[in-house]
Protein backbone atom coordinates (compact mmCIF):
# COMPACT_ATOMS: atom_id res chain seq x y z
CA UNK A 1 153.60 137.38 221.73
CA UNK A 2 152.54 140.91 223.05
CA UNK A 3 155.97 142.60 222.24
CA UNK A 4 155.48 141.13 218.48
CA UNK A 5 152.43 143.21 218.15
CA UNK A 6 152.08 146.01 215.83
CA UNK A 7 149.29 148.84 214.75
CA UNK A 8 148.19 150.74 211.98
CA UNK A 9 144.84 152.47 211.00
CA UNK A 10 142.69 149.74 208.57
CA UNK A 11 140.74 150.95 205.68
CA UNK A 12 138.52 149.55 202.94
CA UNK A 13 141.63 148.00 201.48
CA UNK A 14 141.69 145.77 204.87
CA UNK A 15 137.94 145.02 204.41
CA UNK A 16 138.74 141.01 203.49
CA UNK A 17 140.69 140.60 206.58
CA UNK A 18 138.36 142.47 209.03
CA UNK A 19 135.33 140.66 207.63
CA UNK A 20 137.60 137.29 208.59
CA UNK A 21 138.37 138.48 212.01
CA UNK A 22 134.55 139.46 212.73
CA UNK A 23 133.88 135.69 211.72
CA UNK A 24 136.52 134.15 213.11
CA UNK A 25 135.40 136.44 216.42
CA UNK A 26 131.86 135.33 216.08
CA UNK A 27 131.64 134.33 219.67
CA UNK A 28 131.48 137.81 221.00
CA UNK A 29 128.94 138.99 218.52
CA UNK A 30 126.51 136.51 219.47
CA UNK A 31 126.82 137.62 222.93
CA UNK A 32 126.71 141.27 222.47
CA UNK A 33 124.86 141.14 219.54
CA UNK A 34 122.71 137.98 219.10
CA UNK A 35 124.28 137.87 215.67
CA UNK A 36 127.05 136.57 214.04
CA UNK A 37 129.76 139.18 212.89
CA UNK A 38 130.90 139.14 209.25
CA UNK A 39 131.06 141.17 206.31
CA UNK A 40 127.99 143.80 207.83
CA UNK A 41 130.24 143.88 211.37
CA UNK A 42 133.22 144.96 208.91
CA UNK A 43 131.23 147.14 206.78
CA UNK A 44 129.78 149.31 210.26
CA UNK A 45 133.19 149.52 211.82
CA UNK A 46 134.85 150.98 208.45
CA UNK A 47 131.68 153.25 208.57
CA UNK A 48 131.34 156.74 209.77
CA UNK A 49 130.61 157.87 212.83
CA UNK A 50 127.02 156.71 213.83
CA UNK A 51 124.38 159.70 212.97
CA UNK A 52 123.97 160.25 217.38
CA UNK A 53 126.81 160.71 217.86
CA UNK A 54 127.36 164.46 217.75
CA UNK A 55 131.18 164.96 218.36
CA UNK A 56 134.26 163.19 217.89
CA UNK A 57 136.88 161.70 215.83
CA UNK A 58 136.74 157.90 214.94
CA UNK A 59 139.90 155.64 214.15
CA UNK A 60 140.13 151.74 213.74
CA UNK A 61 143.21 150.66 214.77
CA UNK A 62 143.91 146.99 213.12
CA UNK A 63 146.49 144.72 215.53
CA UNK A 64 148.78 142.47 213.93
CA UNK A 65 151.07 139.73 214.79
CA UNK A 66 153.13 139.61 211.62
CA UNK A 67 151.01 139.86 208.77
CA UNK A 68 147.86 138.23 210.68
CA UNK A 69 144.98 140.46 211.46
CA UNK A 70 144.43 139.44 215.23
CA UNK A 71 142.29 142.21 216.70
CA UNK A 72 140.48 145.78 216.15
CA UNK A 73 140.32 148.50 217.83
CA UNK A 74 137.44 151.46 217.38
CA UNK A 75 138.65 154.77 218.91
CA UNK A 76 136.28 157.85 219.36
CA UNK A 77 138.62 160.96 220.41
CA UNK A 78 137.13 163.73 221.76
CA UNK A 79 133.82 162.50 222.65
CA UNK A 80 131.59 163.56 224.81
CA UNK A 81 134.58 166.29 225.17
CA UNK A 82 137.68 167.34 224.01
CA UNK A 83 139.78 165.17 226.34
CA UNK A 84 138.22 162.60 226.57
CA UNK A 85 138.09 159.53 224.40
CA UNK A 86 135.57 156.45 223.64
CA UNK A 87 137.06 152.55 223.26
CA UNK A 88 133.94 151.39 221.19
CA UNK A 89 135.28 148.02 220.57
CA UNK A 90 138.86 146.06 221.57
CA UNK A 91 137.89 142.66 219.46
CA UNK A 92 140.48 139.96 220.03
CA UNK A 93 140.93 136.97 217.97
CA UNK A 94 139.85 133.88 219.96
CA UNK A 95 143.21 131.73 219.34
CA UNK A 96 145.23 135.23 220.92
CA UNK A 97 142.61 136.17 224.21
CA UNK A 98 144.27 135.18 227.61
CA UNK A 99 148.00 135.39 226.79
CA UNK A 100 148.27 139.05 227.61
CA UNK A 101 147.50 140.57 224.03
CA UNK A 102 144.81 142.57 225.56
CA UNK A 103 146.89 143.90 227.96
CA UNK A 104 149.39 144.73 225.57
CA UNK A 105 147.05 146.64 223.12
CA UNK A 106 145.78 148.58 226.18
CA UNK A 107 149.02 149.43 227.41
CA UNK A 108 149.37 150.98 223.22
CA UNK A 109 146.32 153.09 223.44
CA UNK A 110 146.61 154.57 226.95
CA UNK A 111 150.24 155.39 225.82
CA UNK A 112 148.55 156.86 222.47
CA UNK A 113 145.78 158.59 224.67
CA UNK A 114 147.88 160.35 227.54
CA UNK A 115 150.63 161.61 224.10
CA UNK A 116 147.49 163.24 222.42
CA UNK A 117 146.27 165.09 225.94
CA UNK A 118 143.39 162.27 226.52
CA UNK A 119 142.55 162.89 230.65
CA UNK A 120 139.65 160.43 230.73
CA UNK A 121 138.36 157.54 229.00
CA UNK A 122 135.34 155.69 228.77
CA UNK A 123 134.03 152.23 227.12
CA UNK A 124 131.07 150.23 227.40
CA UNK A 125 130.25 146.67 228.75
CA UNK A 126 127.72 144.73 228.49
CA UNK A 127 126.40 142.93 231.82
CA UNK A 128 126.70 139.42 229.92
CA UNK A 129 129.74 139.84 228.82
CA UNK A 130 131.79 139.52 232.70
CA UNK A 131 134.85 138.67 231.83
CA UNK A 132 135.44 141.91 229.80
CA UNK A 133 134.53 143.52 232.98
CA UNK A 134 137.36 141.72 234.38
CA UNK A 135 139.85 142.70 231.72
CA UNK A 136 139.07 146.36 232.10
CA UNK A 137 138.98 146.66 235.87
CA UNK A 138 142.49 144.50 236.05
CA UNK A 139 143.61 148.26 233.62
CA UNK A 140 142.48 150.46 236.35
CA UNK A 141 138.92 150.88 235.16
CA UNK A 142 135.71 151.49 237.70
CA UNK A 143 131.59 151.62 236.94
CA UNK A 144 131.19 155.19 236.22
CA UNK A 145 126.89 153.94 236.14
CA UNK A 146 124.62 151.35 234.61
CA UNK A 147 122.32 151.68 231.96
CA UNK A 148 120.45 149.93 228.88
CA UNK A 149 121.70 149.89 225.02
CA UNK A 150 121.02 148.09 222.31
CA UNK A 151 124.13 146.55 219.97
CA UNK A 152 122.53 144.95 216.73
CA UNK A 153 119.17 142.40 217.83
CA UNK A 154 120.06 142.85 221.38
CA UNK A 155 118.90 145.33 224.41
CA UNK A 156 120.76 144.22 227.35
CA UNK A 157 121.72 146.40 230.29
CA UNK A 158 125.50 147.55 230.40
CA UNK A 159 127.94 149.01 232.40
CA UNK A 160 129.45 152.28 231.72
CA UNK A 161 133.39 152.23 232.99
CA UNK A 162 136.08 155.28 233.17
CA UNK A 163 139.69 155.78 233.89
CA UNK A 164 141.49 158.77 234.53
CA UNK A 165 144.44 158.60 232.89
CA UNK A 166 146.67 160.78 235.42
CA UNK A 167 145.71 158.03 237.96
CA UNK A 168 147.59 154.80 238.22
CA UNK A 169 145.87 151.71 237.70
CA UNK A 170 144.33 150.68 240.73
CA UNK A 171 146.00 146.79 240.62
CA UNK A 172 149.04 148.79 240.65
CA UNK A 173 148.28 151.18 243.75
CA UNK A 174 147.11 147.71 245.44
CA UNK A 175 150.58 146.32 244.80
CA UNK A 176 152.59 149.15 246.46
């Protein structure tokens, strides 16, 4: 299933399908979010940038699996600086998590990231959400530090991660 994966920017023309997605993806929402996602989720991620953030170029990256919609991807690059980039959200549809899609989609980006002169990246998790933790420390990511933020109705303390893209993953170092 991973190989069959492709990407391309979305746009208000995808709006339909991303509002589905959110929905159908409703399960992480409530736990970042205490909210459902739908057509507002949609609406913010084919927004601009937010107003505090002060740098940076945003892309949302739409993953397919033929003509499906079966994940998002929001991309800040250059932010905080010029080589560095920002995951803000790697959303994966429920029926597609566990069977190395995730993986895969990483794989893309950091592929994407290290072409376009990205040396670091960062992305947030949120302390309730553990098994994303997981996910992103099986790529090679660590706890950079912890801190508070709020995503929609919900404070919650989260953990900042970061991975050097010159470095190898650390499963992979393990495994040598």
């Amino acid at each position: 299933m991973a190989s069959a994966l492709s990407f391309r920017p979305l746009t208000q023309a995808d709006r339909q399908r991303l509002e589905s997605l959110c929905i159908a993806c409703s399960d992480f929402f409530e736990c970042i979010e205490a909210q459902p996602g739908g057509c507002e989720t949609a609406a913010e991620l084919l927004g601009p940038l937010a107003p505090d953030v002060g740098s940076g170029e945003k892309s949302l990256v739409g993953v397919e699996f033929g003509r499906e919609l079966v994940g998002v991807v929001e991309l800040l690059a250059g932010f905080p600086g010029p080589q560095e980039w920002y995951v803000g959200l790697l959303l994966l549809h429920p029926e597609r998590r566990g069977a190395g899609a995730g993986t895969a989609i990483w794989e893309h980006l950091r592929q994407q990231m290290t072409q376009e002169g990205a040396t670091t990246v960062r992305l947030i998790v949120q302390q309730q959400n553990p098994r994303a933790r997981r996910f992103w420390e099986r790529q090679g990511f660590t706890v950079e530090r912890e801190m508070m933020a709020t995503a929609g109705k919900l404070e919650s303390p989260v953990w900042l991660l970061r991975r050097d893209l010159q470095a190898p993953a650390a499963h992979a170092v393990a495994a040598q």
